[in-house]
Protein backbone atom coordinates (compact mmCIF):
# COMPACT_ATOMS: atom_id res chain seq x y z
CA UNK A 1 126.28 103.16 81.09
CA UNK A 2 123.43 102.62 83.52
CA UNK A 3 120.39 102.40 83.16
CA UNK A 4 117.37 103.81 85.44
CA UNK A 5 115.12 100.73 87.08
CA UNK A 6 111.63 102.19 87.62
CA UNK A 7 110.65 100.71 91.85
CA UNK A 8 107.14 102.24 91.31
CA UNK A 9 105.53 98.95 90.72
CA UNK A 10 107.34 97.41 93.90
CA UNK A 11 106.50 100.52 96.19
CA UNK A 12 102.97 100.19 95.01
CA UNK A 13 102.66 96.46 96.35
CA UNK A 14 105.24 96.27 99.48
CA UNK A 15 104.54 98.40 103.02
CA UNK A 16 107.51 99.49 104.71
CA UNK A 17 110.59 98.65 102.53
CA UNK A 18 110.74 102.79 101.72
CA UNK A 19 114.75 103.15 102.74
CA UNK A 20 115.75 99.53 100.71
CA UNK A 21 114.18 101.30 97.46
CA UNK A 22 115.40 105.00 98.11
CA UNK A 23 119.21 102.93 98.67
CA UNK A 24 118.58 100.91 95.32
CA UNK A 25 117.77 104.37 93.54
CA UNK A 26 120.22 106.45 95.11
CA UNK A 27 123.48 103.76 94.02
CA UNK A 28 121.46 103.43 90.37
CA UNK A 29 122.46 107.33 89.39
CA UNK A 30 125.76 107.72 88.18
CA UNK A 31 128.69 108.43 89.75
CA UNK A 32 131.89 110.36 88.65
CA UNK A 33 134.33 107.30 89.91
CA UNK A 34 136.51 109.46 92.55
CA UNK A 35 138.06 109.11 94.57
CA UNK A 36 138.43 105.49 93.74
CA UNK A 37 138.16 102.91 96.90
CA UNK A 38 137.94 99.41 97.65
CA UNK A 39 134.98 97.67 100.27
CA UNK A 40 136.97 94.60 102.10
CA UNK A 41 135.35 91.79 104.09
CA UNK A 42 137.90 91.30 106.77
CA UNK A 43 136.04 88.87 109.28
CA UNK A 44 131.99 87.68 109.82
CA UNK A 45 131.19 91.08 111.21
CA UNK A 46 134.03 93.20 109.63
CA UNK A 47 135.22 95.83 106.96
CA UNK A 48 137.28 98.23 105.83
CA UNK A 49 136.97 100.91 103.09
CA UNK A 50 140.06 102.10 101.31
CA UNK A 51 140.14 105.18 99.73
CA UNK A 52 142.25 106.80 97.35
CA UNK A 53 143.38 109.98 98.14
CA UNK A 54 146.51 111.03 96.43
CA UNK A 55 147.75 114.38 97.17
CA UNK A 56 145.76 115.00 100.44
CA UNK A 57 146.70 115.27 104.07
CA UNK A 58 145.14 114.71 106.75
CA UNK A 59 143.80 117.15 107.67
CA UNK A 60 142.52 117.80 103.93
CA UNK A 61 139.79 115.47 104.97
CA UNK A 62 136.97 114.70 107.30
CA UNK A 63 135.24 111.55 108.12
CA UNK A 64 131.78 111.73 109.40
CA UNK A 65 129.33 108.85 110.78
CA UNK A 66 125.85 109.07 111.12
CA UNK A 67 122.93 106.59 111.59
CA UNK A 68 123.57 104.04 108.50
CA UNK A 69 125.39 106.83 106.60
CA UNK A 70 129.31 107.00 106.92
CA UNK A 71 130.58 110.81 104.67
CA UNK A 72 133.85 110.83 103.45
CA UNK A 73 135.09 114.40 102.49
CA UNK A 74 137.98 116.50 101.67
CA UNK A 75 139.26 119.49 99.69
CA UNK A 76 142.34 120.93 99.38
CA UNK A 77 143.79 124.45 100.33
CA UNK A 78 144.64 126.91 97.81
CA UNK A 79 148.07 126.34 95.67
CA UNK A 80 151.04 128.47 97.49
CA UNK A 81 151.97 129.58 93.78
CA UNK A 82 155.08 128.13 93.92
CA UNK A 83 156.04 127.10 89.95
CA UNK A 84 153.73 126.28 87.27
CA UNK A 85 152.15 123.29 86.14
CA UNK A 86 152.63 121.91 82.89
CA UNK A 87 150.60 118.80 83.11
CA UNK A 88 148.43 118.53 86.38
CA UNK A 89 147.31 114.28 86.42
CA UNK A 90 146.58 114.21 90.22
CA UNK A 91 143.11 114.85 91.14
CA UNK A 92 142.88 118.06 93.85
CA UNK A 93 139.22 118.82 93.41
CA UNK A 94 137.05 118.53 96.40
CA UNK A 95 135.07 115.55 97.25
CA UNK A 96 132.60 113.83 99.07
CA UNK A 97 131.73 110.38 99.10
CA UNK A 98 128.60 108.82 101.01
CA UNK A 99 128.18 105.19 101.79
CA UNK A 100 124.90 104.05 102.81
CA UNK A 101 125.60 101.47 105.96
CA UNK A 102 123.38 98.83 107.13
CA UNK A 103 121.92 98.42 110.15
CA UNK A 104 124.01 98.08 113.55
CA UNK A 105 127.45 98.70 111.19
CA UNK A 106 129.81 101.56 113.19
CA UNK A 107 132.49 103.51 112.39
CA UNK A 108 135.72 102.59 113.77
CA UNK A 109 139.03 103.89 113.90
CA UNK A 110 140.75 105.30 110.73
CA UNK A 111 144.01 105.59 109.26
CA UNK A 112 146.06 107.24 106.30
CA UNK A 113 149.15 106.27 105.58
CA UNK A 114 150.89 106.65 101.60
CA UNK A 115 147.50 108.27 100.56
CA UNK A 116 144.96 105.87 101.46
CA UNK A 117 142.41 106.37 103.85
CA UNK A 118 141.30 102.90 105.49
CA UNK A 119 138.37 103.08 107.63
CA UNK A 120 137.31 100.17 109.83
CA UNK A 121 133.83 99.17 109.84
CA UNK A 122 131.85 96.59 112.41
CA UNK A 123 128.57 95.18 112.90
CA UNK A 124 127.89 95.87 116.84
CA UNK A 125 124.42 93.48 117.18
CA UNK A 126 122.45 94.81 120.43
CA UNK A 127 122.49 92.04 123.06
CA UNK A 128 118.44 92.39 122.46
CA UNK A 129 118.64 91.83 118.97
CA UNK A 130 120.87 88.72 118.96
CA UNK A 131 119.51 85.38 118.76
CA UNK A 132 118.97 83.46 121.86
CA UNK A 133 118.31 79.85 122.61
CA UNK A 134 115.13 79.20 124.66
CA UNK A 135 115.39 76.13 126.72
CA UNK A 136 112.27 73.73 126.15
CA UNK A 137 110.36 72.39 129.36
CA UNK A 138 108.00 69.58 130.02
CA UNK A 139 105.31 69.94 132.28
CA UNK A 140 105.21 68.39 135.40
CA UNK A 141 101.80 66.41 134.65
CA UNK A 142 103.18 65.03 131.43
CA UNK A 143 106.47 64.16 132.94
CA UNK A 144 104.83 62.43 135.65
CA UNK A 145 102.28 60.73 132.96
CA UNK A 146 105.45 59.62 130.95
CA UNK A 147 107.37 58.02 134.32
CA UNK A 148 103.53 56.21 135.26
CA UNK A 149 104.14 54.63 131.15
CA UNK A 150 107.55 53.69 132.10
CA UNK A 151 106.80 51.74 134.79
CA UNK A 152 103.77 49.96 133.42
CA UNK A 153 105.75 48.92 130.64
CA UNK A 154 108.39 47.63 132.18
CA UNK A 155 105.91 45.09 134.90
CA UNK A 156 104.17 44.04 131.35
C-alpha cells in the first residue's frame, strides 16, 4: 500500500517545477495493475514498452501520442454468445493506460505479436538543444604579445 507524499511544502519554495510535482502525484495514486507491462532500456536514447494484452486484437486497441503523454487503450467487442463460461481468468475489460514521457521522447513504430503490444520509444534531441563545442580564440594583441615574449626569451 502507498502512501500519499504531501509536495505543498516544495511547491511553496520552488518556481516553475509545476509538471515534475503534478507527475510525482499523479504515479503516487494507486493503480489497478492492468494490463501488466514492462519499460526496457534498449540503447542511450531508447525504449520499448511491453504490454500485456491477452485476448485482444489489434484492432481492439489504440495507441495515441501526444506532447510527453503516450495513451494506451483498448476494449473489446461484445461476446458472439457462442457457449458459456464456466470460469472466465482472462481479463476482457476495457483499459487505458497513460505514461507520462519526458521531454523530446517520440513514439515510434509498434507491434503485437502473441498478445503483447511493444511500442518503441526514442529521445529525438533538437539540433538546437544539443550540446555544442565552442572553439576558444586568442586575440590577436595577446598572441602577438606572447610571440614578442618568445623571442625575448630566447636572445636572453
Amino acid at each position: 500500500m502507498r502512501t500519499n507524499f504531501d509536495f505543498a511544502p516544495y511547491r511553496r519554495s520552488t518556481v516553475g517545477f509545476d509538471r515534475l510535482f503534478n507527475l510525482l502525484e499523479t504515479s503516487a495514486r494507486e493503480e489497478d495493475g492492468y494490463p501488466p507491462f514492462d519499460i526496457i532500456k534498449e540503447g542511450e536514447d531508447s525504449y520499448r514498452i511491453t504490454l500485456a494484452l491477452a485476448g485482444f486484437a489489434p484492432p481492439d486497441v489504440e495507441v495515441v501520442a501526444q506532447q510527453n503523454l503516450l495513451i494506451v487503450s483498448g476494449s473489446r467487442p461484445e461476446e458472439d454468445g457462442r457457449g458459456e463460461y464456466l470460469h472466465r481468468g482472462i481479463a476482457a475489460r476495457a483499459f487505458e493506460r497513460r505514461f507520462q514521457l519526458a521531454d523530446f521522447m517520440e513514439a515510434g513504430n509498434a507491434s503485437f505479436e502473441h498478445g503483447l503490444l511493444s511500442i518503441e520509444l526514442k529521445r529525438v534531441v533538437p539540433e538546437a538543444m544539443k550540446p555544442r563545442r565552442i572553439e576558444i580564440r586568442q586575440s590577436e594583441a595577446k598572441t602577438r604579445l606572447g610571440d614578442a615574449k618568445h623571442e625575448v626569451g630566447a636572445t636572453v
